[in-house]
PDB file of N, CA and C in Angstrom:
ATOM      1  N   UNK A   1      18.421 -44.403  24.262  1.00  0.00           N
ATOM      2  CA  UNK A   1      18.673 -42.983  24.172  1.00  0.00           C
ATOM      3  C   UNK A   1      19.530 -42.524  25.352  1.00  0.00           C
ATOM      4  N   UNK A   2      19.529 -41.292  25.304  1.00  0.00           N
ATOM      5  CA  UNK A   2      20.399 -40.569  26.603  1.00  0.00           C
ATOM      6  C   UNK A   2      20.261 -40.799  27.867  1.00  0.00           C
ATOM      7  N   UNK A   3      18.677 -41.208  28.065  1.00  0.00           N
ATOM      8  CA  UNK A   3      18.480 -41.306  29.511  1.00  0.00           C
ATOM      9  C   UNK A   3      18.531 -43.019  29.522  1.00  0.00           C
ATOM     10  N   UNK A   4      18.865 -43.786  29.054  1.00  0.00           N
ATOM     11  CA  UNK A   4      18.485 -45.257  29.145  1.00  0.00           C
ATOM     12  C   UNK A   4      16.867 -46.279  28.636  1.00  0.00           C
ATOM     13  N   UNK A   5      16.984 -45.313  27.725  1.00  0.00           N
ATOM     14  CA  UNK A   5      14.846 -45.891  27.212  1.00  0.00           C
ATOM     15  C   UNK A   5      15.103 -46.355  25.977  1.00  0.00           C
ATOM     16  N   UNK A   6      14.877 -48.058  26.377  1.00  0.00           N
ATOM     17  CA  UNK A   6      14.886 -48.427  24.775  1.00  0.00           C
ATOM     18  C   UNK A   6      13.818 -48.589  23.954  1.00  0.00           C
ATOM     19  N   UNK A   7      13.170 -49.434  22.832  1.00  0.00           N
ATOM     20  CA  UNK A   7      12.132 -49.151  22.021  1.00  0.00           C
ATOM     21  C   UNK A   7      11.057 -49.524  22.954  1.00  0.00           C
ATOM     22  N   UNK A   8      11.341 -50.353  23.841  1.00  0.00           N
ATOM     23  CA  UNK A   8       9.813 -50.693  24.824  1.00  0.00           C
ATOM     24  C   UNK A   8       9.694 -49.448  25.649  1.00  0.00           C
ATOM     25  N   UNK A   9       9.969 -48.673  26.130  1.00  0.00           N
ATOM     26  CA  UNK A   9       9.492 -47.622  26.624  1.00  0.00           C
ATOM     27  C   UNK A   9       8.856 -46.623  26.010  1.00  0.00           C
ATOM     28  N   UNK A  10       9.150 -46.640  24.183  1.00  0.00           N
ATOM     29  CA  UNK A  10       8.542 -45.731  23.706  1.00  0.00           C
ATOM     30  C   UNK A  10       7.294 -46.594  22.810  1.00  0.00           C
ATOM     31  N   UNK A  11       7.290 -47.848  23.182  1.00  0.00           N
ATOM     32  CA  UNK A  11       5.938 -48.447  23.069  1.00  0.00           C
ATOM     33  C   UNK A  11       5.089 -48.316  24.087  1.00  0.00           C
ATOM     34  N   UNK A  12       5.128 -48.273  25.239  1.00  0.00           N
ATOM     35  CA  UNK A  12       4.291 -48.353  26.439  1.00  0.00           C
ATOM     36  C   UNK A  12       3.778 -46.882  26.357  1.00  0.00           C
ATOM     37  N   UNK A  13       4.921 -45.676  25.679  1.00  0.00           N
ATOM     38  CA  UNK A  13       4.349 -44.707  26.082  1.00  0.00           C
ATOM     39  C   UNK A  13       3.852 -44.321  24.874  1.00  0.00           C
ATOM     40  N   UNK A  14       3.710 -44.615  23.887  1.00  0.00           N
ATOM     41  CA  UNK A  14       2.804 -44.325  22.692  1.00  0.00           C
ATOM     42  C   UNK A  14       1.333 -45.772  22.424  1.00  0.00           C
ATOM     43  N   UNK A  15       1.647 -46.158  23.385  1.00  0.00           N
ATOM     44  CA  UNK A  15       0.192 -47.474  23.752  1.00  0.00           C
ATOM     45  C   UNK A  15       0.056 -48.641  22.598  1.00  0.00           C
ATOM     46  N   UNK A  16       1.257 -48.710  21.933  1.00  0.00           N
ATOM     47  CA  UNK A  16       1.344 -49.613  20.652  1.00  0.00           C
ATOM     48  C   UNK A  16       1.502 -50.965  21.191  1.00  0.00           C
ATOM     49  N   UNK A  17       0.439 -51.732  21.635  1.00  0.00           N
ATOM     50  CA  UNK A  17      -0.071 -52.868  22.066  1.00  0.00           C
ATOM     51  C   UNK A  17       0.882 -54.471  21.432  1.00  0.00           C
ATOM     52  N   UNK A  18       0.750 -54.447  19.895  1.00  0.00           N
ATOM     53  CA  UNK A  18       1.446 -55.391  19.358  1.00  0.00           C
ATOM     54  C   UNK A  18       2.758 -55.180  19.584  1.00  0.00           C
ATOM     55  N   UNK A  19       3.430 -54.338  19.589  1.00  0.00           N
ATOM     56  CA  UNK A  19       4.879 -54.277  19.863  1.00  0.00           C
ATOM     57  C   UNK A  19       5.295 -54.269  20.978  1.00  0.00           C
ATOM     58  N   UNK A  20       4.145 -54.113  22.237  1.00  0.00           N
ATOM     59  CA  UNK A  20       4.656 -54.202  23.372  1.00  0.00           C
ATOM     60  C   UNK A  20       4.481 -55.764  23.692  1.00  0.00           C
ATOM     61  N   UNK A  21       3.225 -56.428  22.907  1.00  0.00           N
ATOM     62  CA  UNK A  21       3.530 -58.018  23.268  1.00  0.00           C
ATOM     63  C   UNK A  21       4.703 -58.639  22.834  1.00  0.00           C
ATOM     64  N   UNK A  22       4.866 -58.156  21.290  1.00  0.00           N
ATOM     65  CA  UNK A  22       6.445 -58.644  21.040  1.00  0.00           C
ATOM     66  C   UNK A  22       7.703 -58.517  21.303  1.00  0.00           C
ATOM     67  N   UNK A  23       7.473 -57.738  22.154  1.00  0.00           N
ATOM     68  CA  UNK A  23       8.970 -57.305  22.556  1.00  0.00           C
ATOM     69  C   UNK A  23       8.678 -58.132  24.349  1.00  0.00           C
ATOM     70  N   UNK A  24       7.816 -58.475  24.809  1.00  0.00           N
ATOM     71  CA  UNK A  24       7.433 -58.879  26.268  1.00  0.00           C
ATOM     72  C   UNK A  24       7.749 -60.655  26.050  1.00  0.00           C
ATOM     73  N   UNK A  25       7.681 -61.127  24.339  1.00  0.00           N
ATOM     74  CA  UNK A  25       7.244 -62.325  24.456  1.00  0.00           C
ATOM     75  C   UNK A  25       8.833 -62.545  24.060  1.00  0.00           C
ATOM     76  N   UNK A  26       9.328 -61.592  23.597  1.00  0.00           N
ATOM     77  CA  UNK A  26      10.681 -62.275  23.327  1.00  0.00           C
ATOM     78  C   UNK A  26      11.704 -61.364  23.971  1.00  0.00           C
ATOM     79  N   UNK A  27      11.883 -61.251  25.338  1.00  0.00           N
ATOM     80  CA  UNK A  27      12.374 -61.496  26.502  1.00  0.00           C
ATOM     81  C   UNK A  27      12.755 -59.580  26.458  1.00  0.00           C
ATOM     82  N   UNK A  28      11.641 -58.469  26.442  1.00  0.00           N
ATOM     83  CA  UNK A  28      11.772 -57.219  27.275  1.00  0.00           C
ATOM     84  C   UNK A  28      11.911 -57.534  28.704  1.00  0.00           C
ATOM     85  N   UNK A  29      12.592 -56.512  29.074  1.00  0.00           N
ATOM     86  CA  UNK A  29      12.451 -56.559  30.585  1.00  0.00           C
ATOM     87  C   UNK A  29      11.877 -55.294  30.913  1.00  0.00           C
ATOM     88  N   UNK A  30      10.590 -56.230  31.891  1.00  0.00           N
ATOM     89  CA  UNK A  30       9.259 -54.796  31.925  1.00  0.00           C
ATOM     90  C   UNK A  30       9.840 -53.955  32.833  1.00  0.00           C
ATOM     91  N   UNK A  31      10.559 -54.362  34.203  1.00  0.00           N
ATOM     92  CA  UNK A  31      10.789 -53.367  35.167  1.00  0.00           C
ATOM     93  C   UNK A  31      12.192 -52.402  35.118  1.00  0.00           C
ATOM     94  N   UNK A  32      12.744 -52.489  33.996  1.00  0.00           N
ATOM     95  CA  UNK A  32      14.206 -51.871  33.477  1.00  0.00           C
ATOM     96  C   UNK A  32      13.888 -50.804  33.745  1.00  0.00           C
ATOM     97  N   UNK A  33      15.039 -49.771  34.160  1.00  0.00           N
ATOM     98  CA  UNK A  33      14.856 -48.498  34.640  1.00  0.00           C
ATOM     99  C   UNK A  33      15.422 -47.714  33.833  1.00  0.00           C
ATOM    100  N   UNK A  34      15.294 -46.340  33.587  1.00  0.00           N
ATOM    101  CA  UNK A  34      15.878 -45.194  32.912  1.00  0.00           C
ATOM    102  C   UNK A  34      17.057 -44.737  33.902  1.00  0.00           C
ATOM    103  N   UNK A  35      16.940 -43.499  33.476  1.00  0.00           N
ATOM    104  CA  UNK A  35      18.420 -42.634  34.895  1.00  0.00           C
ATOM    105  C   UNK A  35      17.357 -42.303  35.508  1.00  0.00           C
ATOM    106  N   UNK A  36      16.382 -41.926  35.047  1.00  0.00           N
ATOM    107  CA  UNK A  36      15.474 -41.361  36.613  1.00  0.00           C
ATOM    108  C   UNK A  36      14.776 -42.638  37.352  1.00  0.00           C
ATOM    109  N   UNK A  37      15.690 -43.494  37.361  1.00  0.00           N
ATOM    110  CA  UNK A  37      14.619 -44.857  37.646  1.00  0.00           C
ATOM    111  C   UNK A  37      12.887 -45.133  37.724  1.00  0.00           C
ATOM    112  N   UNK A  38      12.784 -44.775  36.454  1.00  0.00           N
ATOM    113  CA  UNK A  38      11.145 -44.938  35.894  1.00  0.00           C
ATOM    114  C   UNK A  38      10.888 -45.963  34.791  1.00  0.00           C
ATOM    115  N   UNK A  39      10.181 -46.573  35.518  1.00  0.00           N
ATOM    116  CA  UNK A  39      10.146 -48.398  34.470  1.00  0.00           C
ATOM    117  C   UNK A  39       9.074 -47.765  33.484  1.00  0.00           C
ATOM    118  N   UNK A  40       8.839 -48.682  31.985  1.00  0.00           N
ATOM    119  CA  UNK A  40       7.780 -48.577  31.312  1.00  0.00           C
ATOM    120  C   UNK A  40       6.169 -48.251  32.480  1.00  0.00           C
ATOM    121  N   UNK A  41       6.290 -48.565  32.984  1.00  0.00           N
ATOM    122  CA  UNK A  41       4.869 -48.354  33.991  1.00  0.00           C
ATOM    123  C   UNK A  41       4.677 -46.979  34.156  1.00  0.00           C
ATOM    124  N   UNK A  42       5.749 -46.369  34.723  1.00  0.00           N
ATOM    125  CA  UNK A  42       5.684 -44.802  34.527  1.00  0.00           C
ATOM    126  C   UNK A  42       4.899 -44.315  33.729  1.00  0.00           C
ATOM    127  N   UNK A  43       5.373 -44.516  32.550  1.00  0.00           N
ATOM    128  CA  UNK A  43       5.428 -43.862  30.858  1.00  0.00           C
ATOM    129  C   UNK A  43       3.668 -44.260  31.008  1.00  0.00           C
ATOM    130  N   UNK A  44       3.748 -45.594  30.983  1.00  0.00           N
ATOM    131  CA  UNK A  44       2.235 -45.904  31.225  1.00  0.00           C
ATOM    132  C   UNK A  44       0.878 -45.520  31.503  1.00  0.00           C
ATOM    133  N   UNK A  45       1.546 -44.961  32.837  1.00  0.00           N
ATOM    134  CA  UNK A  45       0.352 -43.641  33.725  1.00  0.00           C
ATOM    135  C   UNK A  45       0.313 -42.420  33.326  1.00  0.00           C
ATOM    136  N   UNK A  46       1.566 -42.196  33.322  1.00  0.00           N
ATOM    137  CA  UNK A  46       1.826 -40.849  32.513  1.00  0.00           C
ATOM    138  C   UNK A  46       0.687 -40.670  31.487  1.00  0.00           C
ATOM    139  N   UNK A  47       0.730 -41.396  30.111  1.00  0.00           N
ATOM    140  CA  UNK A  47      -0.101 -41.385  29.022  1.00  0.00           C
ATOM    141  C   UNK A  47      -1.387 -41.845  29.097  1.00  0.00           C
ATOM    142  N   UNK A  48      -1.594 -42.197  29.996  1.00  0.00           N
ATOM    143  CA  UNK A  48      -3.006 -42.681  30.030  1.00  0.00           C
ATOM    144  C   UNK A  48      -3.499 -43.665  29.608  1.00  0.00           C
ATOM    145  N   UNK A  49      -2.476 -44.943  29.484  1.00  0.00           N
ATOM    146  CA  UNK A  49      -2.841 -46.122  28.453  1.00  0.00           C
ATOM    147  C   UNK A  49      -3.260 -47.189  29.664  1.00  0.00           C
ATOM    148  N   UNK A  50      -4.505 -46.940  29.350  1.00  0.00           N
ATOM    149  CA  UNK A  50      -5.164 -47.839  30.294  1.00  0.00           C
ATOM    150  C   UNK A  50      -4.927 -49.673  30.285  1.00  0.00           C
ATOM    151  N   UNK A  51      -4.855 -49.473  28.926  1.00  0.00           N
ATOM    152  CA  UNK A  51      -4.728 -51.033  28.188  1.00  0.00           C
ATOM    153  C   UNK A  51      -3.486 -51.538  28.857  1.00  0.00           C
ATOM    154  N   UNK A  52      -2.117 -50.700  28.775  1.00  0.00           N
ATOM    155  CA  UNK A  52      -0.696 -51.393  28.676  1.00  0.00           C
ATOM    156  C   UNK A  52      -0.521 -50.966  29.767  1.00  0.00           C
ATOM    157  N   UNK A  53      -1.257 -50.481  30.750  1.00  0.00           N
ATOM    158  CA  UNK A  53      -0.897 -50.474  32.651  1.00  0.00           C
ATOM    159  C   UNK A  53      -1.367 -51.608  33.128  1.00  0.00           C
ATOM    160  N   UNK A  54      -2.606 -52.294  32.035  1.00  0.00           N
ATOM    161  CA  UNK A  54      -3.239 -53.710  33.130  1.00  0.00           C
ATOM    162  C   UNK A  54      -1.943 -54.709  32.195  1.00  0.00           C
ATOM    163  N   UNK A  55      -1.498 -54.592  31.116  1.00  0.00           N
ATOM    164  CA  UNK A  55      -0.726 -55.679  30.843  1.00  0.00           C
ATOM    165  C   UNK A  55       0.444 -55.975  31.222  1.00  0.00           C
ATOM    166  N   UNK A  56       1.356 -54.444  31.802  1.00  0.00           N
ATOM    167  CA  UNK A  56       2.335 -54.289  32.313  1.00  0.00           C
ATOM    168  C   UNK A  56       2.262 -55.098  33.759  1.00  0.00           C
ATOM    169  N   UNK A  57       1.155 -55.045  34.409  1.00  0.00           N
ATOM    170  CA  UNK A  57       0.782 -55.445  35.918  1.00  0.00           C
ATOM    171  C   UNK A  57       1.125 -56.899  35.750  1.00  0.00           C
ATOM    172  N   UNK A  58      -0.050 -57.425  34.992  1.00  0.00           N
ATOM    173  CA  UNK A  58      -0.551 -58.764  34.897  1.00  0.00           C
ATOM    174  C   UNK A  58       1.135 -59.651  34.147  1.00  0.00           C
ATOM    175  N   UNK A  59       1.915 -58.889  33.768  1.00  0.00           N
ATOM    176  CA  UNK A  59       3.159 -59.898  33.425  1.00  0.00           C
ATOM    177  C   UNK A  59       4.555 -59.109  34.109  1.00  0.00           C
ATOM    178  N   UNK A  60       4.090 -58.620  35.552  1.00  0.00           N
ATOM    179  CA  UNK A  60       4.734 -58.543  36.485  1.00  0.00           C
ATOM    180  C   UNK A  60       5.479 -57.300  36.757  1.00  0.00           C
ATOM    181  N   UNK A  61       4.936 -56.517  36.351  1.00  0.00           N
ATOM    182  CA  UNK A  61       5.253 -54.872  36.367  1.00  0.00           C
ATOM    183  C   UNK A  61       5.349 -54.875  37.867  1.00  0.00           C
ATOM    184  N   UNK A  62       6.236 -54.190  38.571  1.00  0.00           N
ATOM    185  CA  UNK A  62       7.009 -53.473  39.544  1.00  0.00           C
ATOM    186  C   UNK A  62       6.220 -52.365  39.981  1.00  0.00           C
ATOM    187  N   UNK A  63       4.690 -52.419  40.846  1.00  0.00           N
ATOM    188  CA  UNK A  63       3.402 -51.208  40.947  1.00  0.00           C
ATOM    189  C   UNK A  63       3.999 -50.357  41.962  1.00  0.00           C
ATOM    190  N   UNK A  64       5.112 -51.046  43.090  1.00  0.00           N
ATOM    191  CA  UNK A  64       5.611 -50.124  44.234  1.00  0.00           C
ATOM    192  C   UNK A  64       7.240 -49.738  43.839  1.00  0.00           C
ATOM    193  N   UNK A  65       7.484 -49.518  42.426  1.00  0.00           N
ATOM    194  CA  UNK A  65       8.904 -48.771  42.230  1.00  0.00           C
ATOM    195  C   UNK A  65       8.801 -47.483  41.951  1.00  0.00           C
ATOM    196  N   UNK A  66      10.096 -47.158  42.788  1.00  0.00           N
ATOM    197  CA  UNK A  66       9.556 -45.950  43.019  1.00  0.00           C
ATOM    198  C   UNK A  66      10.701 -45.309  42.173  1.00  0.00           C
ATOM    199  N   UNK A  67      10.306 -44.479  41.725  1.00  0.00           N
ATOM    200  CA  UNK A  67      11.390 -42.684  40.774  1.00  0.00           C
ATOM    201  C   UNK A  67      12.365 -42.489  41.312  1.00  0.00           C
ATOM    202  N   UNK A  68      13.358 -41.734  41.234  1.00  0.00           N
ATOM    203  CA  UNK A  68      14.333 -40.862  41.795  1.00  0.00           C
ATOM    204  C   UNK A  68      13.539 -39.695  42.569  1.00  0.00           C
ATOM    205  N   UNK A  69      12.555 -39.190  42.614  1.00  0.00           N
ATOM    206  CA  UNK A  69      11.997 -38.178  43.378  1.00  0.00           C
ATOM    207  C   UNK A  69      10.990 -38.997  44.063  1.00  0.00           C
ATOM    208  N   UNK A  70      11.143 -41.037  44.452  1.00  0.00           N
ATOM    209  CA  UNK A  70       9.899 -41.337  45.563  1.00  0.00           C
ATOM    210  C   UNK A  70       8.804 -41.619  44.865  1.00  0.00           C
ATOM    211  N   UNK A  71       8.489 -41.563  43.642  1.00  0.00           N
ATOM    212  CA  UNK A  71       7.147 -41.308  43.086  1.00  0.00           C
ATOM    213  C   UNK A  71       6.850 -43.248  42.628  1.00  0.00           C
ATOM    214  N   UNK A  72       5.848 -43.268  42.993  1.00  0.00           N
ATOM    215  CA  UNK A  72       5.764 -44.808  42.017  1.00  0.00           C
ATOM    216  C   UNK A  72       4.764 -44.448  40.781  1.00  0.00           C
ATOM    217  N   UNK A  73       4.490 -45.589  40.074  1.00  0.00           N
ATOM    218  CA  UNK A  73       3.757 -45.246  38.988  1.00  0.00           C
ATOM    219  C   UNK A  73       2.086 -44.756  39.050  1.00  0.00           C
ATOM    220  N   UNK A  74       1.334 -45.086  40.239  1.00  0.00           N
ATOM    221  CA  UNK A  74       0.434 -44.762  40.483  1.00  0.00           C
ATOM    222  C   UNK A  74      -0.050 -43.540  41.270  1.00  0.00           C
ATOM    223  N   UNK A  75       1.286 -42.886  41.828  1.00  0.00           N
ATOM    224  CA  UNK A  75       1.386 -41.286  42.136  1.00  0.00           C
ATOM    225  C   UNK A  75       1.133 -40.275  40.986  1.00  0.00           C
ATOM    226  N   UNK A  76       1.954 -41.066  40.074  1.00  0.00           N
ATOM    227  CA  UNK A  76       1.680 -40.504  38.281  1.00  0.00           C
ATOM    228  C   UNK A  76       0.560 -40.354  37.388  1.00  0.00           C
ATOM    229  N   UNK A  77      -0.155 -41.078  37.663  1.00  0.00           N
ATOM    230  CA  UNK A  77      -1.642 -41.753  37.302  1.00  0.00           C
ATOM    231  C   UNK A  77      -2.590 -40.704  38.120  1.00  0.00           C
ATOM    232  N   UNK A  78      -2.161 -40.283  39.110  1.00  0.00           N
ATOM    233  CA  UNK A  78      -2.610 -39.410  40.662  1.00  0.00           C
ATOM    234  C   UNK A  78      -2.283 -38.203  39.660  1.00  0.00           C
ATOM    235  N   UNK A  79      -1.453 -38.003  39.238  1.00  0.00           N
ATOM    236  CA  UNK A  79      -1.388 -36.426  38.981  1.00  0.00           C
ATOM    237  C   UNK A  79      -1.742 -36.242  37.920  1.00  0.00           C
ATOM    238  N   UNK A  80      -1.875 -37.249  37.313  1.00  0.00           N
ATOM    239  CA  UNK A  80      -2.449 -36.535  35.784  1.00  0.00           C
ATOM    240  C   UNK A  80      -4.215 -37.042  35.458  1.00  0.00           C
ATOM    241  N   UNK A  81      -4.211 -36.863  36.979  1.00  0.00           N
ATOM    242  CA  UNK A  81      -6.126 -37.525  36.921  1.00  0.00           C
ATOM    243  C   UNK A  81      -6.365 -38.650  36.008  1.00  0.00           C
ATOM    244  N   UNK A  82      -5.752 -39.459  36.274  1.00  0.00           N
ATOM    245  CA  UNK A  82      -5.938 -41.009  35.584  1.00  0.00           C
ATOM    246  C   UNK A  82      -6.767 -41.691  36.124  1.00  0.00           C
ATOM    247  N   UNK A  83      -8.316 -41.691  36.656  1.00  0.00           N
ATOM    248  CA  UNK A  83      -9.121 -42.012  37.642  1.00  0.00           C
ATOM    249  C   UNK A  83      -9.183 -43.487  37.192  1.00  0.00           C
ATOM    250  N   UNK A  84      -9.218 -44.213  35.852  1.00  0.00           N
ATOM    251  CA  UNK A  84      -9.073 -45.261  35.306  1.00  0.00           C
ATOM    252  C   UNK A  84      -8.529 -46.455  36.113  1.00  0.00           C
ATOM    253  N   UNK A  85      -6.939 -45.491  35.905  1.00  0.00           N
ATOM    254  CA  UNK A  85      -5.967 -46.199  36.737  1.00  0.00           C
ATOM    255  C   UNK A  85      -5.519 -46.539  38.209  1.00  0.00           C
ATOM    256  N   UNK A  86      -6.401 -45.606  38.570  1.00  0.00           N
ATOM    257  CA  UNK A  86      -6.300 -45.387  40.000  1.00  0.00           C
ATOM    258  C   UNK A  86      -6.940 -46.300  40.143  1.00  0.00           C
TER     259      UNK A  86
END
């Protein structure tokens, strides 16, 4: 799309589990950035998907990248009371 988010970002951020393995197993790249440099992990915390923040981690998600405004993904998780994730 406009900002740089391809279908894996709008899997991570709608928590659709099978499509995020298939797209991970046949070569997504988890830490790809948008224009606001916010990887799927973002989207992640943002939504509250508890599931696809530990899978994003565990196959090498990027936990200290940080936004265009400094923010990493667990500042995000911070603001939207994601105590889960925290």
């Amino acid at each position: 799309n406009y900002i740089g988010e391809s279908p894996f970002f709008f899997a991570c951020k709608y928590g659709n589990a099978s499509l995020i393995e298939y797209l991970v197993e046949h070569g997504a790249d988890i830490n790809k950035e948008n224009s606001n440099n916010e990887t799927p992990l973002f989207y992640a915390c943002k939504c509250r998907n508890e599931a696809v923040v530990k899978y994003l981690v565990e196959h090498g998600a990027d936990v200290n990248k940080e936004n265009m405004n400094g923010e990493t993904p667990i500042f995000e998780a911070c603001f939207n009371r994601n105590n889960s994730i925290i």
